[in-house]
PDB file of N, CA and C in Angstrom:
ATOM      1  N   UNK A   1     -21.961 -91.626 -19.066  1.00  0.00           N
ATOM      2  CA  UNK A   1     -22.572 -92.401 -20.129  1.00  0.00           C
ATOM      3  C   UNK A   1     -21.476 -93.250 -20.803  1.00  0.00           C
ATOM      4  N   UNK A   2     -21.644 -94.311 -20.650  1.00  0.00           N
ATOM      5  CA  UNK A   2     -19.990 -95.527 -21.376  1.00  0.00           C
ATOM      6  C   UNK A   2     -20.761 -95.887 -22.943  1.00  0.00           C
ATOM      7  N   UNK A   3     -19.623 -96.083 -23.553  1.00  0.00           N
ATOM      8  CA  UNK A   3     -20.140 -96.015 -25.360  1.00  0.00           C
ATOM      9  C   UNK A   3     -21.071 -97.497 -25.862  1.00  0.00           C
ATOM     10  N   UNK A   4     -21.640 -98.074 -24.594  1.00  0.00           N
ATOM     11  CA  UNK A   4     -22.877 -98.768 -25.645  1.00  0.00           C
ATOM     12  C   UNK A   4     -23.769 -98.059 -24.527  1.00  0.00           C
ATOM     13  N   UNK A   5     -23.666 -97.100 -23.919  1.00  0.00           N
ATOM     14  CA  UNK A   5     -25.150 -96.395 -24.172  1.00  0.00           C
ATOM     15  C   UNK A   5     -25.526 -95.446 -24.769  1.00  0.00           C
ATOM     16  N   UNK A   6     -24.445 -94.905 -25.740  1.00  0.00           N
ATOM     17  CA  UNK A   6     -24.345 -94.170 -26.448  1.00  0.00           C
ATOM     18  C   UNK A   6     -24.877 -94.094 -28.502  1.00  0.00           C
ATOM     19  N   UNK A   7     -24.623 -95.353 -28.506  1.00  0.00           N
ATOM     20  CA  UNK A   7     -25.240 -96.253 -29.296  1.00  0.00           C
ATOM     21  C   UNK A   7     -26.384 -96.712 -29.182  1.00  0.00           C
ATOM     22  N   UNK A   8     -27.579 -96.794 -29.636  1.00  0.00           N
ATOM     23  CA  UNK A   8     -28.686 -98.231 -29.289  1.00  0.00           C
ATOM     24  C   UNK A   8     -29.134 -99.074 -29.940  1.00  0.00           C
ATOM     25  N   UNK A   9     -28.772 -98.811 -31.705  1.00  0.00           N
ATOM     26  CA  UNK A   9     -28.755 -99.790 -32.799  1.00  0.00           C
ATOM     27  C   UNK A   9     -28.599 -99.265 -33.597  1.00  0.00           C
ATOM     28  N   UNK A  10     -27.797 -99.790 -34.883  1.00  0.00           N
ATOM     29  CA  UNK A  10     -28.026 -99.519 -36.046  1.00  0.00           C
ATOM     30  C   UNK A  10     -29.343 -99.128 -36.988  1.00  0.00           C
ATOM     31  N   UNK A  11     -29.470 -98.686 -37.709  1.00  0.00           N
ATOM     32  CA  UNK A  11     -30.597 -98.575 -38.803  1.00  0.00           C
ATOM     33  C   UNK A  11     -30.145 -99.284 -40.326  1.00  0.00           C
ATOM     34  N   UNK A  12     -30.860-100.261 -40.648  1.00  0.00           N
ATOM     35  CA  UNK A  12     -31.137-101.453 -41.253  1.00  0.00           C
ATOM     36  C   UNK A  12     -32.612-100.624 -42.525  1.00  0.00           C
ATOM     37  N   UNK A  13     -31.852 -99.804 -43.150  1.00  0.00           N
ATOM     38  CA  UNK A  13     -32.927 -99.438 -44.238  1.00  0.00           C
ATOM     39  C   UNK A  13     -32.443 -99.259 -45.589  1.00  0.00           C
ATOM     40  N   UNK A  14     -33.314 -98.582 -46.747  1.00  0.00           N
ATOM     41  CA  UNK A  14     -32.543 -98.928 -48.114  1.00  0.00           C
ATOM     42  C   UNK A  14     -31.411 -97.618 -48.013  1.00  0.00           C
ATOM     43  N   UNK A  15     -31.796 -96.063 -47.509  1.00  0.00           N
ATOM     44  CA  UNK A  15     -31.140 -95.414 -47.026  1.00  0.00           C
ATOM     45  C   UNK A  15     -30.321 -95.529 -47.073  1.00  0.00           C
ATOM     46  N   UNK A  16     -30.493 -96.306 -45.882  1.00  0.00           N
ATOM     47  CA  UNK A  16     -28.848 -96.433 -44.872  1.00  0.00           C
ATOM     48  C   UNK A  16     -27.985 -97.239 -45.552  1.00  0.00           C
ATOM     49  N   UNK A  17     -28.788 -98.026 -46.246  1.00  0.00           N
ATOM     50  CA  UNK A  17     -27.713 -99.378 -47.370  1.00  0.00           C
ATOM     51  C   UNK A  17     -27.104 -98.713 -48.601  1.00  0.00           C
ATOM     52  N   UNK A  18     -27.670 -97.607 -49.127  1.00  0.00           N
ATOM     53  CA  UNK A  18     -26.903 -97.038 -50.301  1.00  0.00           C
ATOM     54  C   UNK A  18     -25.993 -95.750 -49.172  1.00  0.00           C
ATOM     55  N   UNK A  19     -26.182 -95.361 -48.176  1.00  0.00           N
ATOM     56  CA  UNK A  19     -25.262 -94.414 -47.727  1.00  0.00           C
ATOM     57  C   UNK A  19     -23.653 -95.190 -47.003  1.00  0.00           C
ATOM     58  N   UNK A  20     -23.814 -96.568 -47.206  1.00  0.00           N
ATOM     59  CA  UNK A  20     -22.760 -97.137 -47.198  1.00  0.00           C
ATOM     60  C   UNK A  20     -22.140 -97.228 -48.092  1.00  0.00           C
ATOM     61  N   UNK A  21     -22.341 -97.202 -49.185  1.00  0.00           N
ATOM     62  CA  UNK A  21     -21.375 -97.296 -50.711  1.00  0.00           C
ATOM     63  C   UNK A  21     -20.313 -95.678 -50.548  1.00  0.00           C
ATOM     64  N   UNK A  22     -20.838 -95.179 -49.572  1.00  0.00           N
ATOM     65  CA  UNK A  22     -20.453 -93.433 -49.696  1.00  0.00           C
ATOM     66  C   UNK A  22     -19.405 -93.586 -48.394  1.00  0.00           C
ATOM     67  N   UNK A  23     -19.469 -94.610 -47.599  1.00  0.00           N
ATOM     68  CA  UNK A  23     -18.761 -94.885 -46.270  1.00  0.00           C
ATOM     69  C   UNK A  23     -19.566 -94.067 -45.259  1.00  0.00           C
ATOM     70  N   UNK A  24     -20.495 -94.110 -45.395  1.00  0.00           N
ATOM     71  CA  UNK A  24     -21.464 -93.514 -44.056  1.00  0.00           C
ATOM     72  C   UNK A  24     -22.148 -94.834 -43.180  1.00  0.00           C
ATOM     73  N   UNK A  25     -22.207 -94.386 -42.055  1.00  0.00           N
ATOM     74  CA  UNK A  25     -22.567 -95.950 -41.708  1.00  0.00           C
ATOM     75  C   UNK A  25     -23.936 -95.118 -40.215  1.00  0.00           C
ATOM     76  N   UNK A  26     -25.334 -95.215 -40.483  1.00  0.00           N
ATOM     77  CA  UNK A  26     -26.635 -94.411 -39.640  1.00  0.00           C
ATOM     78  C   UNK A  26     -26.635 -95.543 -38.423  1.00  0.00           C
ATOM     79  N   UNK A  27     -26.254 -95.219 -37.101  1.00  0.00           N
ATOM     80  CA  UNK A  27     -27.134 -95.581 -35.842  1.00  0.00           C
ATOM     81  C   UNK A  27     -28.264 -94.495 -35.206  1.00  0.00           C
ATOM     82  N   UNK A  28     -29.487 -95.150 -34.702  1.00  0.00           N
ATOM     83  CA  UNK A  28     -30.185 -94.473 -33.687  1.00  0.00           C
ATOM     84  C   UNK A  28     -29.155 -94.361 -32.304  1.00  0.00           C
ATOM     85  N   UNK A  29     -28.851 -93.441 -32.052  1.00  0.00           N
ATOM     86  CA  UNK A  29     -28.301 -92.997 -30.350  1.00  0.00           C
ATOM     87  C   UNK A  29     -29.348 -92.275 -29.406  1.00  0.00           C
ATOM     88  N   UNK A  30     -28.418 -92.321 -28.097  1.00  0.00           N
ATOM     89  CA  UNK A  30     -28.778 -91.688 -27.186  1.00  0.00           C
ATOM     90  C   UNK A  30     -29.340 -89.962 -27.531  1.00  0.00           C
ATOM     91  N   UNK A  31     -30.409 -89.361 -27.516  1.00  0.00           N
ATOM     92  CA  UNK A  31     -30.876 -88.246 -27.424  1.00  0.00           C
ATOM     93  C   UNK A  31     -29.906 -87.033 -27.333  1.00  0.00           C
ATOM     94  N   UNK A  32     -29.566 -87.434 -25.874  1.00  0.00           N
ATOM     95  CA  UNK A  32     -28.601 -86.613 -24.624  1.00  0.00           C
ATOM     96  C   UNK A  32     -27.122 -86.630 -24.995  1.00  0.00           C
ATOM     97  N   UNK A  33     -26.710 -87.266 -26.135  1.00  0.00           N
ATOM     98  CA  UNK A  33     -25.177 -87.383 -26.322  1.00  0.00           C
ATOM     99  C   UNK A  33     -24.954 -86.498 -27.387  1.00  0.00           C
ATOM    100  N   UNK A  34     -23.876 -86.293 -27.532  1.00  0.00           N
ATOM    101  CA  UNK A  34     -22.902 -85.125 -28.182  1.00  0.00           C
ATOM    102  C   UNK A  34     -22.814 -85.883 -29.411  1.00  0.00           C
ATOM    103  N   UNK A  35     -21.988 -84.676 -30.436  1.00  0.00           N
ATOM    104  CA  UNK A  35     -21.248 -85.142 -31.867  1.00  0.00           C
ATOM    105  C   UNK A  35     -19.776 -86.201 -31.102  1.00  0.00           C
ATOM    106  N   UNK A  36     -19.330 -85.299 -30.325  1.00  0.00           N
ATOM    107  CA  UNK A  36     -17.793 -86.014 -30.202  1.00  0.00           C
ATOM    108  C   UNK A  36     -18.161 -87.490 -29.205  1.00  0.00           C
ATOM    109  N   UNK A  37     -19.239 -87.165 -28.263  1.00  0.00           N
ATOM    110  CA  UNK A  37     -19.132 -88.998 -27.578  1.00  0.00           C
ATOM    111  C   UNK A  37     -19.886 -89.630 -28.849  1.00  0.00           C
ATOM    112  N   UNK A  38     -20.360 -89.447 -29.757  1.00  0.00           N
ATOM    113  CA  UNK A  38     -20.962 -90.668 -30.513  1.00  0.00           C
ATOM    114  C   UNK A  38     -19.410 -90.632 -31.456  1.00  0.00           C
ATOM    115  N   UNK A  39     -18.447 -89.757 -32.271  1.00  0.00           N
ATOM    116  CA  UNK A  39     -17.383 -90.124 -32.633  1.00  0.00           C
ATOM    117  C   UNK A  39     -16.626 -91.115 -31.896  1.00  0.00           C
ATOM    118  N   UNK A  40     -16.576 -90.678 -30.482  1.00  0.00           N
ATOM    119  CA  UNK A  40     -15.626 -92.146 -29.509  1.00  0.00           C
ATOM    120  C   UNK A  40     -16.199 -93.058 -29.511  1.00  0.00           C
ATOM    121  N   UNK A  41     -17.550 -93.360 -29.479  1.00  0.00           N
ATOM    122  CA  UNK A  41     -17.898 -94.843 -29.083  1.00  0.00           C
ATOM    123  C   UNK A  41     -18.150 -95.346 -30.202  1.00  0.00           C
ATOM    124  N   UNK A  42     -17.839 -94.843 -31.665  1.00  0.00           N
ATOM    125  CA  UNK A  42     -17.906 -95.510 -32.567  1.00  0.00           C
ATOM    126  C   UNK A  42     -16.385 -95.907 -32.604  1.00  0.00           C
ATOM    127  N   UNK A  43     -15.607 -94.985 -32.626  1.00  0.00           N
ATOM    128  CA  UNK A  43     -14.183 -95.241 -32.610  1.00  0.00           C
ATOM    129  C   UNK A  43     -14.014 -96.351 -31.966  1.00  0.00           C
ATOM    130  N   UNK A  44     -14.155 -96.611 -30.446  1.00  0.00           N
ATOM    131  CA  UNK A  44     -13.713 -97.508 -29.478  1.00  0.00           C
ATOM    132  C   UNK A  44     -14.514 -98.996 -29.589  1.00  0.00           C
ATOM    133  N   UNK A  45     -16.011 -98.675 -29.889  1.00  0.00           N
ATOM    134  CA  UNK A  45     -16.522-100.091 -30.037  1.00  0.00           C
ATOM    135  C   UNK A  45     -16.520-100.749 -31.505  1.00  0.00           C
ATOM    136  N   UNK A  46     -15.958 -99.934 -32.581  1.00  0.00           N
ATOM    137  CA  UNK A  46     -15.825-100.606 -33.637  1.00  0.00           C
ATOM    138  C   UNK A  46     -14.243-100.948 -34.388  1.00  0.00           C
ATOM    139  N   UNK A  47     -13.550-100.297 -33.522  1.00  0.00           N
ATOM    140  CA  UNK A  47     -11.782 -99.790 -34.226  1.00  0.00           C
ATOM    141  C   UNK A  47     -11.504 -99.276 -35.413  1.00  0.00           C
ATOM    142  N   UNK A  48     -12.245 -98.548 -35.659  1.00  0.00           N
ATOM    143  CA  UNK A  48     -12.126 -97.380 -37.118  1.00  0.00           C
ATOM    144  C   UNK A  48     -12.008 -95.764 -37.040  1.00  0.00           C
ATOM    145  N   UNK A  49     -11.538 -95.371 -38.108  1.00  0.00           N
ATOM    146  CA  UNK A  49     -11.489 -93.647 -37.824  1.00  0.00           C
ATOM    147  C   UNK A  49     -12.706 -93.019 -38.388  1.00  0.00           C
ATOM    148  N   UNK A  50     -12.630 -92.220 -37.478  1.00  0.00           N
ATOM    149  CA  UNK A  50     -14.548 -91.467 -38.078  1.00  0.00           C
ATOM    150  C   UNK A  50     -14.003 -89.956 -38.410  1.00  0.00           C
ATOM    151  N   UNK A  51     -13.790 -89.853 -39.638  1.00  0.00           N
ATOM    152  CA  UNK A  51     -14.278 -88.108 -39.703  1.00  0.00           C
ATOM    153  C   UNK A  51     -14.878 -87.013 -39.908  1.00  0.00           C
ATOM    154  N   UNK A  52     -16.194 -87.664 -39.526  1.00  0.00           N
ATOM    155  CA  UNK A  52     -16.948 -86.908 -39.779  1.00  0.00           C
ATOM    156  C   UNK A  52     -18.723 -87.566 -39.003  1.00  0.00           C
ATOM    157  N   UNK A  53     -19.112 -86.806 -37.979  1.00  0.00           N
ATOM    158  CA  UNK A  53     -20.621 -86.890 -37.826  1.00  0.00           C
ATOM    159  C   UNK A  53     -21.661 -86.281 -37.999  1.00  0.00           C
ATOM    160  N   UNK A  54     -22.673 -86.430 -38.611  1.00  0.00           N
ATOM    161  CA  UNK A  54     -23.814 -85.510 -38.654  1.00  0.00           C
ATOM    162  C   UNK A  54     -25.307 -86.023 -38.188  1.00  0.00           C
ATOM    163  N   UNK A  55     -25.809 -85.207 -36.857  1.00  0.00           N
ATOM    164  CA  UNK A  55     -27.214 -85.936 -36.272  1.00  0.00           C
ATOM    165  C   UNK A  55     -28.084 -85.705 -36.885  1.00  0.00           C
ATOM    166  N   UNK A  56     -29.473 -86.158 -36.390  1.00  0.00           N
ATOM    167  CA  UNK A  56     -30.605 -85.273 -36.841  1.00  0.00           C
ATOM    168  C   UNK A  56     -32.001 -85.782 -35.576  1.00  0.00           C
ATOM    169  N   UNK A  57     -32.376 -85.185 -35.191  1.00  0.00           N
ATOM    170  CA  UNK A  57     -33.540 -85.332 -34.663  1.00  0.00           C
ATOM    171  C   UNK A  57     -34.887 -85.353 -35.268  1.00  0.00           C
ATOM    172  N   UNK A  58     -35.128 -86.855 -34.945  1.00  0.00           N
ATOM    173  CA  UNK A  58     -36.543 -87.178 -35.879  1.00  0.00           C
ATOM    174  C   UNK A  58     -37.463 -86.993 -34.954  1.00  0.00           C
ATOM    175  N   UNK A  59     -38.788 -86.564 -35.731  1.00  0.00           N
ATOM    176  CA  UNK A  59     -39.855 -86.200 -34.400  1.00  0.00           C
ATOM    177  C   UNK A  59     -40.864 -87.221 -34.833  1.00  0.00           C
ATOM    178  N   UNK A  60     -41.485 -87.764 -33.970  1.00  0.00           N
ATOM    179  CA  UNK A  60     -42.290 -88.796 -34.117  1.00  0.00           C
ATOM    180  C   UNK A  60     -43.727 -88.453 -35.202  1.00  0.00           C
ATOM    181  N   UNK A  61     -44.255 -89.299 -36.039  1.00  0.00           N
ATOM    182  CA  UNK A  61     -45.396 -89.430 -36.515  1.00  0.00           C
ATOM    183  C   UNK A  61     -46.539 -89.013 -35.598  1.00  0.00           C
ATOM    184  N   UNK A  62     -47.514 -88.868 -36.412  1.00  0.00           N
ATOM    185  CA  UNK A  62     -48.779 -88.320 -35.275  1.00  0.00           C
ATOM    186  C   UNK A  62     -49.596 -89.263 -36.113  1.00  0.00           C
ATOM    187  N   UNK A  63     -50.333 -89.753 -34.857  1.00  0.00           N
ATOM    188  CA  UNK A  63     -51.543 -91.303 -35.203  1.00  0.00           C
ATOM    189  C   UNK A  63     -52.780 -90.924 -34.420  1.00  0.00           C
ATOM    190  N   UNK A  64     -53.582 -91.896 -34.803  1.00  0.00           N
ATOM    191  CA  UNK A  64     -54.906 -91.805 -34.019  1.00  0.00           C
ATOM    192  C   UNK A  64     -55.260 -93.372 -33.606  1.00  0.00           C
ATOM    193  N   UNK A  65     -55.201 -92.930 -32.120  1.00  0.00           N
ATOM    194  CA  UNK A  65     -56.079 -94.411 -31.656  1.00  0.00           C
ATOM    195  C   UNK A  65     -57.379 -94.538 -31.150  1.00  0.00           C
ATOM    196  N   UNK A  66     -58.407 -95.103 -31.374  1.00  0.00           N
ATOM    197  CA  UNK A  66     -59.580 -94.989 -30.875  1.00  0.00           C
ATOM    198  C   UNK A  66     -59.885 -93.402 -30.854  1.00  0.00           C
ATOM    199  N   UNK A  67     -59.851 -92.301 -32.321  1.00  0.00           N
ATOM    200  CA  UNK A  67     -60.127 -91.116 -32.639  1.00  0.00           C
ATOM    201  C   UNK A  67     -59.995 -90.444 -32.088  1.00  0.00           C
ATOM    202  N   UNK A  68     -58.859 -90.679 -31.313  1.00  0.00           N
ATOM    203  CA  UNK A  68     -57.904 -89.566 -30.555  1.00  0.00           C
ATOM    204  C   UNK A  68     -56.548 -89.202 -31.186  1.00  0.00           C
ATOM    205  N   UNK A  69     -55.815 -87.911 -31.390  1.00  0.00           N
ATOM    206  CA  UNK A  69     -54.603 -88.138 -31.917  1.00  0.00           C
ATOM    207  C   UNK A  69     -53.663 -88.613 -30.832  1.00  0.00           C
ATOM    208  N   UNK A  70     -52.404 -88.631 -31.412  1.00  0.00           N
ATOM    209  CA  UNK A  70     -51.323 -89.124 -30.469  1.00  0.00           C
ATOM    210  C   UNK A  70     -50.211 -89.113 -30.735  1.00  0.00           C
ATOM    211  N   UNK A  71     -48.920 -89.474 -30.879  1.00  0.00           N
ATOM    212  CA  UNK A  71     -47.679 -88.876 -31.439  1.00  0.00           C
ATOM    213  C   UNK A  71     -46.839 -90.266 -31.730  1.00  0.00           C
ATOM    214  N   UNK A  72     -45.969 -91.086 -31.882  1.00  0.00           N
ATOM    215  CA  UNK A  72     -45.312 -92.008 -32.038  1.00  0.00           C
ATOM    216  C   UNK A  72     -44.047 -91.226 -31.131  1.00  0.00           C
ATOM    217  N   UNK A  73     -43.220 -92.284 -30.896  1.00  0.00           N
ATOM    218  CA  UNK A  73     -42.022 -91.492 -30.273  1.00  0.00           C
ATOM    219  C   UNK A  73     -41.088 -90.972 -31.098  1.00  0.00           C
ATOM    220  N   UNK A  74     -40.434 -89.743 -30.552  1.00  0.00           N
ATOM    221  CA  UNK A  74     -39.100 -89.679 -31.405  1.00  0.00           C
ATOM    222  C   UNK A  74     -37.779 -90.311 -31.466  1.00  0.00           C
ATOM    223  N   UNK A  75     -36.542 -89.738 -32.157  1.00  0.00           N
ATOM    224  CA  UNK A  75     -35.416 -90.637 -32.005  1.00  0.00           C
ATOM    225  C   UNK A  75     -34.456 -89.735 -32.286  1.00  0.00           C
ATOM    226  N   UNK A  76     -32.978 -89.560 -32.153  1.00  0.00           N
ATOM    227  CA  UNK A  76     -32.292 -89.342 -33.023  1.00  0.00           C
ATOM    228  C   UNK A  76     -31.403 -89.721 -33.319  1.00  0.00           C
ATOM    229  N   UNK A  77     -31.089 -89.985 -34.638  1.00  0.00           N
ATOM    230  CA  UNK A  77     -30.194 -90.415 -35.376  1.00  0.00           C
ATOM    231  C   UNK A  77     -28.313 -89.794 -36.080  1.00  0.00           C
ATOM    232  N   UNK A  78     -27.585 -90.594 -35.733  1.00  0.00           N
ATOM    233  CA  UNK A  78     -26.656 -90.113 -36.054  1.00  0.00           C
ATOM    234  C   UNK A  78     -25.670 -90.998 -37.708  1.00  0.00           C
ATOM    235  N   UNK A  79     -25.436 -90.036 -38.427  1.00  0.00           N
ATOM    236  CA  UNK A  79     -24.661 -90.562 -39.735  1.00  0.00           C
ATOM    237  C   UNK A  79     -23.508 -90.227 -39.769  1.00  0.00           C
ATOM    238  N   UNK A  80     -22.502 -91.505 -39.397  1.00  0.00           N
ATOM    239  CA  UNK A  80     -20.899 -91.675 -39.113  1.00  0.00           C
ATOM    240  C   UNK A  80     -20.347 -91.250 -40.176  1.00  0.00           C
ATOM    241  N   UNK A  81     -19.427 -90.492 -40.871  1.00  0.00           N
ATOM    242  CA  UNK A  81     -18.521 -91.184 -41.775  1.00  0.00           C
ATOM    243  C   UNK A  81     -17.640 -91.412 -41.650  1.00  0.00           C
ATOM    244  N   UNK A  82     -16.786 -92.679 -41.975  1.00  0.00           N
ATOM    245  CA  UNK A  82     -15.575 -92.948 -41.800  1.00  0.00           C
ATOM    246  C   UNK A  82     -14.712 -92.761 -42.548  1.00  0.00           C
ATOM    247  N   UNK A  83     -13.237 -92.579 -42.325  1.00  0.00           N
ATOM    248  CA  UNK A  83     -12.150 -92.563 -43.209  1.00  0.00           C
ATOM    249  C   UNK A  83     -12.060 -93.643 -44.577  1.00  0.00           C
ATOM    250  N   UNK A  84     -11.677 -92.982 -45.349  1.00  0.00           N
ATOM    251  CA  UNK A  84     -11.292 -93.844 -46.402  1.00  0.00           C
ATOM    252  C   UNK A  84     -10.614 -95.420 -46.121  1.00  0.00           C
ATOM    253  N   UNK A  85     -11.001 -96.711 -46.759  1.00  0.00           N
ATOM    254  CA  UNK A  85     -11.003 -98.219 -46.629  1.00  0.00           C
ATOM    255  C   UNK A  85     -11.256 -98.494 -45.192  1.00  0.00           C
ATOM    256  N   UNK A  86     -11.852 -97.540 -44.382  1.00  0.00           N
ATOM    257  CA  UNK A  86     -12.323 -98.166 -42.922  1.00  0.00           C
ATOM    258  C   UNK A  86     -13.654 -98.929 -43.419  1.00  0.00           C
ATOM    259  N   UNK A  87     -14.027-100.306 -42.754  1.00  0.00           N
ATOM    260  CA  UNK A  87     -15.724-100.365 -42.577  1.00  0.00           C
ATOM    261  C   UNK A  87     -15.987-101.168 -41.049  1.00  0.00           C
ATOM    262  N   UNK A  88     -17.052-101.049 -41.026  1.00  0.00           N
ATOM    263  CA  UNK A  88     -17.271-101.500 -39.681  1.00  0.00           C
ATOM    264  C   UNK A  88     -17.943-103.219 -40.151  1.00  0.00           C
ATOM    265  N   UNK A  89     -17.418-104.522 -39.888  1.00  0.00           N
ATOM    266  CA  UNK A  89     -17.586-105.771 -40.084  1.00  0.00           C
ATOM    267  C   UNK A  89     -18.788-106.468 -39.920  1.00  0.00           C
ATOM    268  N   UNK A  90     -19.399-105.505 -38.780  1.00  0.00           N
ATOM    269  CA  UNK A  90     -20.973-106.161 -38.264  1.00  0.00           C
ATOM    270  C   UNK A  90     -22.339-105.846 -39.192  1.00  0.00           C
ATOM    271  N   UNK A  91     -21.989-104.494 -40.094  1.00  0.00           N
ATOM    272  CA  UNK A  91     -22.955-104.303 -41.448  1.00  0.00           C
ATOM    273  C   UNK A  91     -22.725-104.882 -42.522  1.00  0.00           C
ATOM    274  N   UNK A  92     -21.311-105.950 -42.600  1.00  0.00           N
ATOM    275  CA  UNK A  92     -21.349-106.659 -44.106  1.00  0.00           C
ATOM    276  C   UNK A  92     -22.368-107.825 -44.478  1.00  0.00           C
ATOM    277  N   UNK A  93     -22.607-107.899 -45.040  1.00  0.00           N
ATOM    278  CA  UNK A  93     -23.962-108.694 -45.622  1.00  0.00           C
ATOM    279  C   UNK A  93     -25.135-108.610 -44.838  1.00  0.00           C
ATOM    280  N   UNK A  94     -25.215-107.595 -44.289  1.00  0.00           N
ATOM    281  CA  UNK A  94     -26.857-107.386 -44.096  1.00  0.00           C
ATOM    282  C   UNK A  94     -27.588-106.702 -45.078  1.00  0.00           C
TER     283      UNK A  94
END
């Protein structure tokens, strides 16, 4: 697995925008990947120190289509933190 498939986007929410003032910085990742490969491929595709990760596995919503239930997909999410005056350049002014 090479570190942008390890990654698959950022999360762009109010969340995630005040857990940056704290130096946390939330991507959705790969399912199947570890604490330490999502530490490297943040390390390597952004050039910052991370010390610290914490995942979480979100389980999808449950819906009804045409009065059937059904599930939305899941995801999981990982919350970086980085070392003190690190930031990553591609979340400033979003």
């Amino acid at each position: 697995m090479t570190f942008n498939d390890v990654l698959i986007k950022p999360v762009l929410s109010e969340k995630a925008t005040a857990l940056r003032e704290q130096n946390k910085y939330t991507f959705i990742v790969d399912p199947a990947a570890s604490k330490i490969q999502i530490k490297e491929a943040v390390r390597k595709l952004f050039n910052v120190k991370v010390e610290d990760c914490t995942t979480v596995n979100v389980k999808g919503k449950i819906k009804r289509l045409r009065g059937r239930p059904g599930r939305t997909a899941g995801y999981r999410k990982a919350i970086v933190k980085l070392a003190a005056g690190e930031t990553i350049k591609a979340f400033e002014g979003v």
